[in-house]
PDB file of N, CA and C in Angstrom:
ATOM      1  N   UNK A   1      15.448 -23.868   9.564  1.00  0.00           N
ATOM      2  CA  UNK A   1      15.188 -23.019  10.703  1.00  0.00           C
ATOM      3  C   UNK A   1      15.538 -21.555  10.386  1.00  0.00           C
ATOM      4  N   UNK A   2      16.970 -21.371   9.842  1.00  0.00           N
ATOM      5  CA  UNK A   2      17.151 -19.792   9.389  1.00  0.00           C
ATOM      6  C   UNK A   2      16.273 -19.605   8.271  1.00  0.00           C
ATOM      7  N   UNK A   3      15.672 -20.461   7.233  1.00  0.00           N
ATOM      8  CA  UNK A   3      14.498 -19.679   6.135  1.00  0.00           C
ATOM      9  C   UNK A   3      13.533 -19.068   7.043  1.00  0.00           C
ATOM     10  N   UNK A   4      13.213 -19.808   7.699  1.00  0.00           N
ATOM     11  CA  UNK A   4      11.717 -19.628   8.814  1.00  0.00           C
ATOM     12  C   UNK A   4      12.073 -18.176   9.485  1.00  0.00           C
ATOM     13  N   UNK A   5      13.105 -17.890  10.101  1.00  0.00           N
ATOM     14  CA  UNK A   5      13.637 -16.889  10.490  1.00  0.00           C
ATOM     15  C   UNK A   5      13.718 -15.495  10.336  1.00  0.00           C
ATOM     16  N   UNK A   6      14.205 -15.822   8.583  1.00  0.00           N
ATOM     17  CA  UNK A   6      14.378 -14.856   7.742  1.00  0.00           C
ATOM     18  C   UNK A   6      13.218 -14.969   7.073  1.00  0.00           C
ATOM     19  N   UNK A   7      12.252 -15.296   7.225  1.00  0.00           N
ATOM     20  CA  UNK A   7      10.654 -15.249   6.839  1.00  0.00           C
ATOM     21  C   UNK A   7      10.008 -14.549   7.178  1.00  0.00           C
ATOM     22  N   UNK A   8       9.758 -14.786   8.368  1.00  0.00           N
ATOM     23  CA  UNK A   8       9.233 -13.910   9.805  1.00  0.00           C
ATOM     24  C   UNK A   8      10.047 -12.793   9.729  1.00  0.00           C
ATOM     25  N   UNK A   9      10.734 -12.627  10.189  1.00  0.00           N
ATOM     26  CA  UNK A   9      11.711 -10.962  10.222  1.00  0.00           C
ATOM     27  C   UNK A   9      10.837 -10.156   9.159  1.00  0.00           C
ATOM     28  N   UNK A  10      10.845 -10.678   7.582  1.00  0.00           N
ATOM     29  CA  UNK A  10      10.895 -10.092   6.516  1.00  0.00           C
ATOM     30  C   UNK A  10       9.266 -10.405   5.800  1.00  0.00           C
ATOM     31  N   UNK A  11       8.205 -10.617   6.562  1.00  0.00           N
ATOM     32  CA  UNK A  11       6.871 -10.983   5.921  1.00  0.00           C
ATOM     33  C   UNK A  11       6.236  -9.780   6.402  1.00  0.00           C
ATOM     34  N   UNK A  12       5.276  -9.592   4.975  1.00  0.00           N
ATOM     35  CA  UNK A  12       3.961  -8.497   5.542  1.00  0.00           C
ATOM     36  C   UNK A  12       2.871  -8.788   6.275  1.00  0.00           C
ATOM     37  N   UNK A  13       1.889  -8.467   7.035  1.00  0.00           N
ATOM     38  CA  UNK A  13       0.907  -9.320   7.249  1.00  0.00           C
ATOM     39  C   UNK A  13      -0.417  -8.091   7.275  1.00  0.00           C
ATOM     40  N   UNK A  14      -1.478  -8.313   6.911  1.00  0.00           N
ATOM     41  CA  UNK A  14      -2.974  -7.549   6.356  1.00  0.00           C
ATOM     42  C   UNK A  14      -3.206  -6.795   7.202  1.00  0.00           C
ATOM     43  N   UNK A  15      -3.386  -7.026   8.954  1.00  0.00           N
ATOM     44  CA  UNK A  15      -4.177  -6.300   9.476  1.00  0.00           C
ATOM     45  C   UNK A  15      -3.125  -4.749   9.775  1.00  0.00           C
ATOM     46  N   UNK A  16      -1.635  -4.925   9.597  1.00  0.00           N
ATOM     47  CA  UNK A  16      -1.143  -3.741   9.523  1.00  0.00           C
ATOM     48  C   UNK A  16      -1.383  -2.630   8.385  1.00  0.00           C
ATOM     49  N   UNK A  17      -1.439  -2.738   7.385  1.00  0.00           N
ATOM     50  CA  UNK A  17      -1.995  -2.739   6.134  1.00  0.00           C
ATOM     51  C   UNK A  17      -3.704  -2.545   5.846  1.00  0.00           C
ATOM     52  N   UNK A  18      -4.509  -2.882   6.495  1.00  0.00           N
ATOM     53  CA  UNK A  18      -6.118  -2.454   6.837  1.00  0.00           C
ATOM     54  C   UNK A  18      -5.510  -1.084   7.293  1.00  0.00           C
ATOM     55  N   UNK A  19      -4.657  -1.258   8.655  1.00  0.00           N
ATOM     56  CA  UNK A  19      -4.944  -0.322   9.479  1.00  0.00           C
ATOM     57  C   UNK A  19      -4.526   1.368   8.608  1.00  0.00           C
ATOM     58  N   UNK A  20      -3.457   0.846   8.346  1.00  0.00           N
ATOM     59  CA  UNK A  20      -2.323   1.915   7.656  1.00  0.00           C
ATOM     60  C   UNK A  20      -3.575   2.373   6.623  1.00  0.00           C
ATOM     61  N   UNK A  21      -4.398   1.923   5.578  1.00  0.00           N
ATOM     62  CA  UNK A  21      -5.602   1.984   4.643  1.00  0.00           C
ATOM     63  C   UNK A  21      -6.165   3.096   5.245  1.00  0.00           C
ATOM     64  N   UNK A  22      -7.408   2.518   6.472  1.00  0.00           N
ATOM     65  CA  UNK A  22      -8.330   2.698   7.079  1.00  0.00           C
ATOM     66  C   UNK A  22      -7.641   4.616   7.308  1.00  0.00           C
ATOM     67  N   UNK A  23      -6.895   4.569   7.913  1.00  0.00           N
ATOM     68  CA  UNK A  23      -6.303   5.908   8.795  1.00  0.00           C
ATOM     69  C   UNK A  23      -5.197   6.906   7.496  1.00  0.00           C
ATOM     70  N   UNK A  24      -4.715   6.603   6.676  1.00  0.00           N
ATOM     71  CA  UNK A  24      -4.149   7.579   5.500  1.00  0.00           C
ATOM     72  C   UNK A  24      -4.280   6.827   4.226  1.00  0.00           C
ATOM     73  N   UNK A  25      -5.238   5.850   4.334  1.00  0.00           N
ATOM     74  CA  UNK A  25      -5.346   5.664   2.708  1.00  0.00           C
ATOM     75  C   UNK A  25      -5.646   6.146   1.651  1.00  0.00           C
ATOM     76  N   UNK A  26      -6.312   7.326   1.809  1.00  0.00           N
ATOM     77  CA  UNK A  26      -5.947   8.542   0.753  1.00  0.00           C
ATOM     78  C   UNK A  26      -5.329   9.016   0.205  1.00  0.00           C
ATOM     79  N   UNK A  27      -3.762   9.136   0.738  1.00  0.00           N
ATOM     80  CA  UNK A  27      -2.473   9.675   0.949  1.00  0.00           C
ATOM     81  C   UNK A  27      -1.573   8.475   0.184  1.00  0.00           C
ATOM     82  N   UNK A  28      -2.039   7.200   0.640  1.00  0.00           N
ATOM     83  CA  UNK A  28      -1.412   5.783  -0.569  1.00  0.00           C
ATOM     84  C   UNK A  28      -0.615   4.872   0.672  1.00  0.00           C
ATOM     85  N   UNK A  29      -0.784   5.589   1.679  1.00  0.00           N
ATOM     86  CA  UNK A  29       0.244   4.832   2.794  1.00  0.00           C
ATOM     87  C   UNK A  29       0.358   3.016   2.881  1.00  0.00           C
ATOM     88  N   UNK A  30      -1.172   2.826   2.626  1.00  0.00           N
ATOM     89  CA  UNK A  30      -1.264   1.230   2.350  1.00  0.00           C
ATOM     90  C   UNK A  30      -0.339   0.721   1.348  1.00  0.00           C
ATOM     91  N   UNK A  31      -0.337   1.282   0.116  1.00  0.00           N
ATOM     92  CA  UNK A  31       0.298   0.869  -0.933  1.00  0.00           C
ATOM     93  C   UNK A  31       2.073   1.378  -0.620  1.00  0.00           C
ATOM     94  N   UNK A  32       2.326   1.701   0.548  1.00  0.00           N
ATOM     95  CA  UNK A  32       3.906   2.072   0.852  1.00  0.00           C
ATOM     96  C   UNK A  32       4.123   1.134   1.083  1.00  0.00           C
ATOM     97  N   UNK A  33       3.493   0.993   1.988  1.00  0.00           N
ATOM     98  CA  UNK A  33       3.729  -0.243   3.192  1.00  0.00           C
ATOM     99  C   UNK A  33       3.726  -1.708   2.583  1.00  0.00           C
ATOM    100  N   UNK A  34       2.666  -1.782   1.460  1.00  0.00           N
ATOM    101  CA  UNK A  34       2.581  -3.021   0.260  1.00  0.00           C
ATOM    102  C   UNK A  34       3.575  -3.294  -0.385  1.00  0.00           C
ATOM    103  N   UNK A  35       4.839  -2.256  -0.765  1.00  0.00           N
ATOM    104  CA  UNK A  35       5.326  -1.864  -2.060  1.00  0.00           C
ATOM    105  C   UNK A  35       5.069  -1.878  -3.165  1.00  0.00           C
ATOM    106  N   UNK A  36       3.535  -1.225  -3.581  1.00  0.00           N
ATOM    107  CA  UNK A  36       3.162  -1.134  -4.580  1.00  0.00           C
ATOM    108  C   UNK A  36       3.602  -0.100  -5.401  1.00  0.00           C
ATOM    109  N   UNK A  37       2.921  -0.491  -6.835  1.00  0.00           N
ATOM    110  CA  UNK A  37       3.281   1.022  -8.070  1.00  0.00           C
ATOM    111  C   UNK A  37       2.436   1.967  -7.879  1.00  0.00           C
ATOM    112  N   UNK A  38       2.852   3.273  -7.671  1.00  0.00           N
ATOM    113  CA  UNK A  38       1.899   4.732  -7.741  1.00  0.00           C
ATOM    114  C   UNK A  38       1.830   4.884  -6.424  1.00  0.00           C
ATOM    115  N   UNK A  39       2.286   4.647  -5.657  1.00  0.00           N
ATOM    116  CA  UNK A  39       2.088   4.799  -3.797  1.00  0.00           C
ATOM    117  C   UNK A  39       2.306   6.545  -3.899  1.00  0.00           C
ATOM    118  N   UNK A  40       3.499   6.637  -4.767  1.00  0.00           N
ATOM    119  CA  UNK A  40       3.786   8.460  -4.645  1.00  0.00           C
ATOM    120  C   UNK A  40       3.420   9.118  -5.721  1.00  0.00           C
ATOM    121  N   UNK A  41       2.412   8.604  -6.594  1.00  0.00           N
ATOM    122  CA  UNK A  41       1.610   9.185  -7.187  1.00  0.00           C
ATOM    123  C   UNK A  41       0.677   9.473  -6.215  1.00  0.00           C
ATOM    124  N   UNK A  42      -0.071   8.351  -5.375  1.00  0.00           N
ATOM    125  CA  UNK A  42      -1.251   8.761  -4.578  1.00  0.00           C
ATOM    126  C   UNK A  42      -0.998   9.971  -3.859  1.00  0.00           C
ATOM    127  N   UNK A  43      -0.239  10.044  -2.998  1.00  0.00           N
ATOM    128  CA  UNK A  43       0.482  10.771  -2.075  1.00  0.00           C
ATOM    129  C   UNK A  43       0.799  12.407  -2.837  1.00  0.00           C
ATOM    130  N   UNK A  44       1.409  12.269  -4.010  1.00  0.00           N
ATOM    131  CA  UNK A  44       1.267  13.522  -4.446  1.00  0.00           C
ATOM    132  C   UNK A  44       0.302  14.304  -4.930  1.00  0.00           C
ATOM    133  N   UNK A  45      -0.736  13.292  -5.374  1.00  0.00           N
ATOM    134  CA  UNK A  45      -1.855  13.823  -6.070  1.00  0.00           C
ATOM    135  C   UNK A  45      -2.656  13.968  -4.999  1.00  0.00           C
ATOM    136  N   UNK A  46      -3.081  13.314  -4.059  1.00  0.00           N
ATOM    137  CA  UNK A  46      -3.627  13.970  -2.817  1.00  0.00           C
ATOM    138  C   UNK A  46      -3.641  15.330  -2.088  1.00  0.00           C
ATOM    139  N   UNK A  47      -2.422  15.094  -2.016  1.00  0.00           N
ATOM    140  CA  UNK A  47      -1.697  16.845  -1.164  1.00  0.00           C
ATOM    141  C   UNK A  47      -1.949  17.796  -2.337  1.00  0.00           C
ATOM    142  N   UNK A  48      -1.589  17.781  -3.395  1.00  0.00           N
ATOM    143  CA  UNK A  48      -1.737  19.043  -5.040  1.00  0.00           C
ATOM    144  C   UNK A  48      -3.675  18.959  -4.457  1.00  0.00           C
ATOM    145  N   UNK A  49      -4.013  18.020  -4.804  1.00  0.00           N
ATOM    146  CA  UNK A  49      -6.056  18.415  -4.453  1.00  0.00           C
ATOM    147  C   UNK A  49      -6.478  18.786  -3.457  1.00  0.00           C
ATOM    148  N   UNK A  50      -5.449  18.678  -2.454  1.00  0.00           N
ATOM    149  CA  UNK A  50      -6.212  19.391  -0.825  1.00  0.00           C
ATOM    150  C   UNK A  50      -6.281  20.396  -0.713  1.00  0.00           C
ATOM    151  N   UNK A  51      -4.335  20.997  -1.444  1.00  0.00           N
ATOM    152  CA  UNK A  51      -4.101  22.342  -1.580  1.00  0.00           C
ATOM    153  C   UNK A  51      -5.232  23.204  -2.718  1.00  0.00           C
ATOM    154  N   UNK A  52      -5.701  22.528  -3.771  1.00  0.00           N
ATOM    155  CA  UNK A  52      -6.640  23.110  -4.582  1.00  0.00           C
ATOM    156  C   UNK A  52      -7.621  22.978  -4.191  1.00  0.00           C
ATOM    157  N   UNK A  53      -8.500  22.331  -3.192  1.00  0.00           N
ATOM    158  CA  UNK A  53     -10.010  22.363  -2.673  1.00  0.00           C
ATOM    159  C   UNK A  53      -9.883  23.532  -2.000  1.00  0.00           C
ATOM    160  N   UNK A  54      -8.898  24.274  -1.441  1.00  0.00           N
ATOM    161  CA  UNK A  54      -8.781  25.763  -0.870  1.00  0.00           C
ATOM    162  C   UNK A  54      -9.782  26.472  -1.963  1.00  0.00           C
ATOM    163  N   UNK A  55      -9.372  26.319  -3.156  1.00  0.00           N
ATOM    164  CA  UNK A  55     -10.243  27.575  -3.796  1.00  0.00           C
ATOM    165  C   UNK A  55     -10.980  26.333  -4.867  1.00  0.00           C
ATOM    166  N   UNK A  56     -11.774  25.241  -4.073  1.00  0.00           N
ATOM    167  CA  UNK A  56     -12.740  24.680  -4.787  1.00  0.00           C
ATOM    168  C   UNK A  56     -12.427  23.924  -6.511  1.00  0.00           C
ATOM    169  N   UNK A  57     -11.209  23.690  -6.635  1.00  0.00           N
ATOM    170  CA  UNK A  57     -11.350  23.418  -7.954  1.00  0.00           C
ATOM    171  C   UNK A  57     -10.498  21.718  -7.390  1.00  0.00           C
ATOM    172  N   UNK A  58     -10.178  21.452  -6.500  1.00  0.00           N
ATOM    173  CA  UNK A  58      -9.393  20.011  -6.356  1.00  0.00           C
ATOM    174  C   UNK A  58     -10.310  19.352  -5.737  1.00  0.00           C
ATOM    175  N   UNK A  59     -11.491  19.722  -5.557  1.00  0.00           N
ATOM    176  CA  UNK A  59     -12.293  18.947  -4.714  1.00  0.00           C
ATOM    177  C   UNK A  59     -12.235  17.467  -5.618  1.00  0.00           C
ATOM    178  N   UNK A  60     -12.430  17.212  -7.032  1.00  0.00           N
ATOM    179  CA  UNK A  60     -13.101  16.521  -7.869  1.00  0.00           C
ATOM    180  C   UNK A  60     -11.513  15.941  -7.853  1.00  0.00           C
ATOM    181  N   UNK A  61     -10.138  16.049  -7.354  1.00  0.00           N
ATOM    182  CA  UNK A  61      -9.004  15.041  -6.848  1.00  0.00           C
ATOM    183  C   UNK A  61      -9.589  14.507  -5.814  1.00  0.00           C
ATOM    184  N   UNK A  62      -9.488  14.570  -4.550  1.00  0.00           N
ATOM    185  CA  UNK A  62     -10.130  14.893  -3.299  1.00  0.00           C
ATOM    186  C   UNK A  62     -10.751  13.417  -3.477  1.00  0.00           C
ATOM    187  N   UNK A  63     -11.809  13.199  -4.136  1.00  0.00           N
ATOM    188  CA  UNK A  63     -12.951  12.668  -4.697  1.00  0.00           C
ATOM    189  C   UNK A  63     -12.400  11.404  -4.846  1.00  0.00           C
ATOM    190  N   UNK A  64     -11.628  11.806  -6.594  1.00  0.00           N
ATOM    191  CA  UNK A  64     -11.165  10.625  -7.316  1.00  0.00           C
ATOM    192  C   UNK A  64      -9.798   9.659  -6.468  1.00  0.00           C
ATOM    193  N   UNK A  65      -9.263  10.282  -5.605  1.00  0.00           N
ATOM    194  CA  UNK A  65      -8.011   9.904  -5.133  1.00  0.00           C
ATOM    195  C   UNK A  65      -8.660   8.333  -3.339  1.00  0.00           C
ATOM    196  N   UNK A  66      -9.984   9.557  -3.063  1.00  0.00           N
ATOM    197  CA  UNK A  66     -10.799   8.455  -1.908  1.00  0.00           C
ATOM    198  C   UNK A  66     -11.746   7.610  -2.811  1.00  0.00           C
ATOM    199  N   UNK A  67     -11.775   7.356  -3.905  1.00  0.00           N
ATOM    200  CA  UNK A  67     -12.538   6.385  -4.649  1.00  0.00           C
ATOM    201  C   UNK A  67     -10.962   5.483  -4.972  1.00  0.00           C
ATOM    202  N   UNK A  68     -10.145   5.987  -5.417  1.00  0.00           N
ATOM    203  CA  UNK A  68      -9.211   5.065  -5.649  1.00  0.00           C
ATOM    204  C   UNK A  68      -8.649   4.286  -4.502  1.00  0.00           C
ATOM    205  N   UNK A  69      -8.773   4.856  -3.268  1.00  0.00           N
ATOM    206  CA  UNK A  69      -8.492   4.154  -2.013  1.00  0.00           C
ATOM    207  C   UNK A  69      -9.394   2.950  -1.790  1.00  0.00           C
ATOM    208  N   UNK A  70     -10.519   3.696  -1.441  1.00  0.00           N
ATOM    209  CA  UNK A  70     -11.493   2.741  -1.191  1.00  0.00           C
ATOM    210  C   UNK A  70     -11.352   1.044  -2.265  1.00  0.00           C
ATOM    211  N   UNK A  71     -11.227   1.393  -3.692  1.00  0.00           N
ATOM    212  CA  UNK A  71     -11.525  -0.020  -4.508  1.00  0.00           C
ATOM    213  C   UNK A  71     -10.135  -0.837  -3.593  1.00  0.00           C
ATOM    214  N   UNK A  72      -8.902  -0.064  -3.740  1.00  0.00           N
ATOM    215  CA  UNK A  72      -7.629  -0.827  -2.992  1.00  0.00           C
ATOM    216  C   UNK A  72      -8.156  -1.879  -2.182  1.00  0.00           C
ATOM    217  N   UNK A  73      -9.463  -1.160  -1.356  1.00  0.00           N
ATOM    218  CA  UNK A  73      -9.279  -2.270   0.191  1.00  0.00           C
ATOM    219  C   UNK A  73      -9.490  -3.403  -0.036  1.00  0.00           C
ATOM    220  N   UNK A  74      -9.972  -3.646  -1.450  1.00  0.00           N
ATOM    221  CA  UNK A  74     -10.317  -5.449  -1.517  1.00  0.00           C
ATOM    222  C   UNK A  74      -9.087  -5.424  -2.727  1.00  0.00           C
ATOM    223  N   UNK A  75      -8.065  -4.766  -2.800  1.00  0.00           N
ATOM    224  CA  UNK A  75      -6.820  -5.693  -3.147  1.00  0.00           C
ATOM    225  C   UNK A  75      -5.729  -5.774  -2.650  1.00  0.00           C
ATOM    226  N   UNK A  76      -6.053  -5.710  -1.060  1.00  0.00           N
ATOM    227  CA  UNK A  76      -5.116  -5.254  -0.347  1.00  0.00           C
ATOM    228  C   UNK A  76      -4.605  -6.596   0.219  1.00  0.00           C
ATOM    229  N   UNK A  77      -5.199  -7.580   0.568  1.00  0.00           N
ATOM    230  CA  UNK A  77      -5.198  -9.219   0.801  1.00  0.00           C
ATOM    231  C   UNK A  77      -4.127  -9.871  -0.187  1.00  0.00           C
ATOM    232  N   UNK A  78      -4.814  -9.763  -1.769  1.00  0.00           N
ATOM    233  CA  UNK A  78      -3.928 -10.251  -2.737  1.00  0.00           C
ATOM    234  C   UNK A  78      -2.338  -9.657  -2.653  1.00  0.00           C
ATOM    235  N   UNK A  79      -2.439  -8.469  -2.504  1.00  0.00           N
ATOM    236  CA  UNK A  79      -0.846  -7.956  -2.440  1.00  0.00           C
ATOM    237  C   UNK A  79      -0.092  -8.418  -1.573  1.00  0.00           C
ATOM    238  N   UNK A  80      -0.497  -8.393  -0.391  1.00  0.00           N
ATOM    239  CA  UNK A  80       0.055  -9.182   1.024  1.00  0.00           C
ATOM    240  C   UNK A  80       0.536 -10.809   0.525  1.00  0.00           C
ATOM    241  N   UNK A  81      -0.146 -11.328   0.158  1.00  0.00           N
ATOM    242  CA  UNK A  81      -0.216 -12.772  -0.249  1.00  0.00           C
ATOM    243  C   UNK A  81       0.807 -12.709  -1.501  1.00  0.00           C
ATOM    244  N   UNK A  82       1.024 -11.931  -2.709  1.00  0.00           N
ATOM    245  CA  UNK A  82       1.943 -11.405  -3.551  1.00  0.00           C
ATOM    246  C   UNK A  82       3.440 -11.173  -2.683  1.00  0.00           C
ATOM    247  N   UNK A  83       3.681 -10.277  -1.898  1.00  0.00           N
ATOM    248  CA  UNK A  83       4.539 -10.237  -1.413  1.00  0.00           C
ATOM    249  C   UNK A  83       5.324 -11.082  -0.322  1.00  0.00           C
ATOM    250  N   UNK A  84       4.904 -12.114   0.272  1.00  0.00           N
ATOM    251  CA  UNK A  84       5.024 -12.850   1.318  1.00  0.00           C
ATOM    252  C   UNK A  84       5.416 -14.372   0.106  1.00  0.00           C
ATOM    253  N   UNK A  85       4.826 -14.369  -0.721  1.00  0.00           N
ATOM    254  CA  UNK A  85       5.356 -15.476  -1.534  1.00  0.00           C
ATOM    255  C   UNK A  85       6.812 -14.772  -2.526  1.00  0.00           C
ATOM    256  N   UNK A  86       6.376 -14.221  -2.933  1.00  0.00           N
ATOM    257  CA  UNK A  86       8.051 -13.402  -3.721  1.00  0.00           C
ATOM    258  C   UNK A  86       9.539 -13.561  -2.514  1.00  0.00           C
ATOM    259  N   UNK A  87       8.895 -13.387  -1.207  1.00  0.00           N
ATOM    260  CA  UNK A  87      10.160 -13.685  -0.395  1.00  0.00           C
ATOM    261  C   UNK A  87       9.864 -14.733  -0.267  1.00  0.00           C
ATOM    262  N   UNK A  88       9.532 -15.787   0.379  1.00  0.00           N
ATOM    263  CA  UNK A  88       9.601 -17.190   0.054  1.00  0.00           C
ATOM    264  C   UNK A  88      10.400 -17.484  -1.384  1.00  0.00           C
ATOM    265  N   UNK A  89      10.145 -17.155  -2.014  1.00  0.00           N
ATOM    266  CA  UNK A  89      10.715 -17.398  -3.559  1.00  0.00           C
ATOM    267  C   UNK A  89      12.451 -17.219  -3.096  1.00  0.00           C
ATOM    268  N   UNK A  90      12.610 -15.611  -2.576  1.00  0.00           N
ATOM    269  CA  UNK A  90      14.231 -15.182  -2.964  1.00  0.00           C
ATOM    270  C   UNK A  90      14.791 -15.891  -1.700  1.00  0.00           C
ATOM    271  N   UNK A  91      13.977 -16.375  -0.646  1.00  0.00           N
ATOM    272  CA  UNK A  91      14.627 -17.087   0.680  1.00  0.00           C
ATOM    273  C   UNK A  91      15.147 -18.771   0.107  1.00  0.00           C
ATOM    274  N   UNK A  92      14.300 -18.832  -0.777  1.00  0.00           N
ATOM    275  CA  UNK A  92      14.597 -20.027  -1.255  1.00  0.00           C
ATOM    276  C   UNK A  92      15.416 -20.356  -2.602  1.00  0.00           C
ATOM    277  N   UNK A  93      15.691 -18.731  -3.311  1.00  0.00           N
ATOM    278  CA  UNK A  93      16.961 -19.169  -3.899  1.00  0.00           C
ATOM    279  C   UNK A  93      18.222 -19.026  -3.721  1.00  0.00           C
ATOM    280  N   UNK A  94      18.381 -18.120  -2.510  1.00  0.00           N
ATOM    281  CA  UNK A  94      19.917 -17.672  -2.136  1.00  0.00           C
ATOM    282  C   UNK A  94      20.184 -19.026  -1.450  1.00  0.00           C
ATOM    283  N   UNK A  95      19.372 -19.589  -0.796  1.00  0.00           N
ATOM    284  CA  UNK A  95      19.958 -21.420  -0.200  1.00  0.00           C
ATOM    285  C   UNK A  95      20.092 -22.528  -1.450  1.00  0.00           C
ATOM    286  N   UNK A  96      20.022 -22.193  -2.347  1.00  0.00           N
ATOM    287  CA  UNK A  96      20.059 -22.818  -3.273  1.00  0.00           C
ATOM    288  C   UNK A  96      21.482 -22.763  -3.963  1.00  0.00           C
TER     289      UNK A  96
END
C-alpha cells in the first residue's frame, strides 16, 4: 500500500508533458519536466537565437532549436514510460 503511495506522489504522466511541449517546447521545458539530458542546453540556446534573430543572424537557431522540439514529441511517451519504471525500480529496492 505505501509502494502504491509513494508511486503516485512520485510518477510522471504524458498529457502534462504534451502540454508543457505544445506551449514552451522550444525553450526544452518538456525535457525539464522529463528529466532529460540538454533541457538547459535547449533553453540556453533558444534565448542566445532569439536575442540574435534581432539582427537576423539566429534565425537559423530559432529554426534548428523548433525542429529539435518538434522530433521530441514522439519521444516524449518513451521517456514518461522510462521514468515511471526507474521509480518503480528504486520503490522497490529501498523495501528490499
Amino acid at each position: 500500500m505505501f509502494n502504491q503511495m509513494r508511486y503516485d506522489a512520485n510518477k510522471k504522466s504524458a498529457v502534462p508533458a504534451y502540454l508543457i511541449w505544445f506551449f514552451v517546447g522550444g525553450f526544452g521545458g518538456h525535457r525539464f519536466y522529463c528529466g532529460r539530458k540538454y533541457a538547459l542546453t535547449m533553453l540556453i540556446g533558444m534565448i542566445i537565437s532569439i536575442f540574435l534573430s534581432c539582427w537576423g543572424i539566429g534565425v537559423i537557431g530559432v529554426i534548428a532549436f523548433c525542429i529539435w522540439a518538434f522530433i521530441d514529441v514522439f519521444s516524449i511517451h518513451k521517456w514518461i514510460a522510462e521514468y515511471n519504471n526507474k521509480l518503480i525500480d528504486s520503490i522497490e529496492d529501498t523495501d528490499t
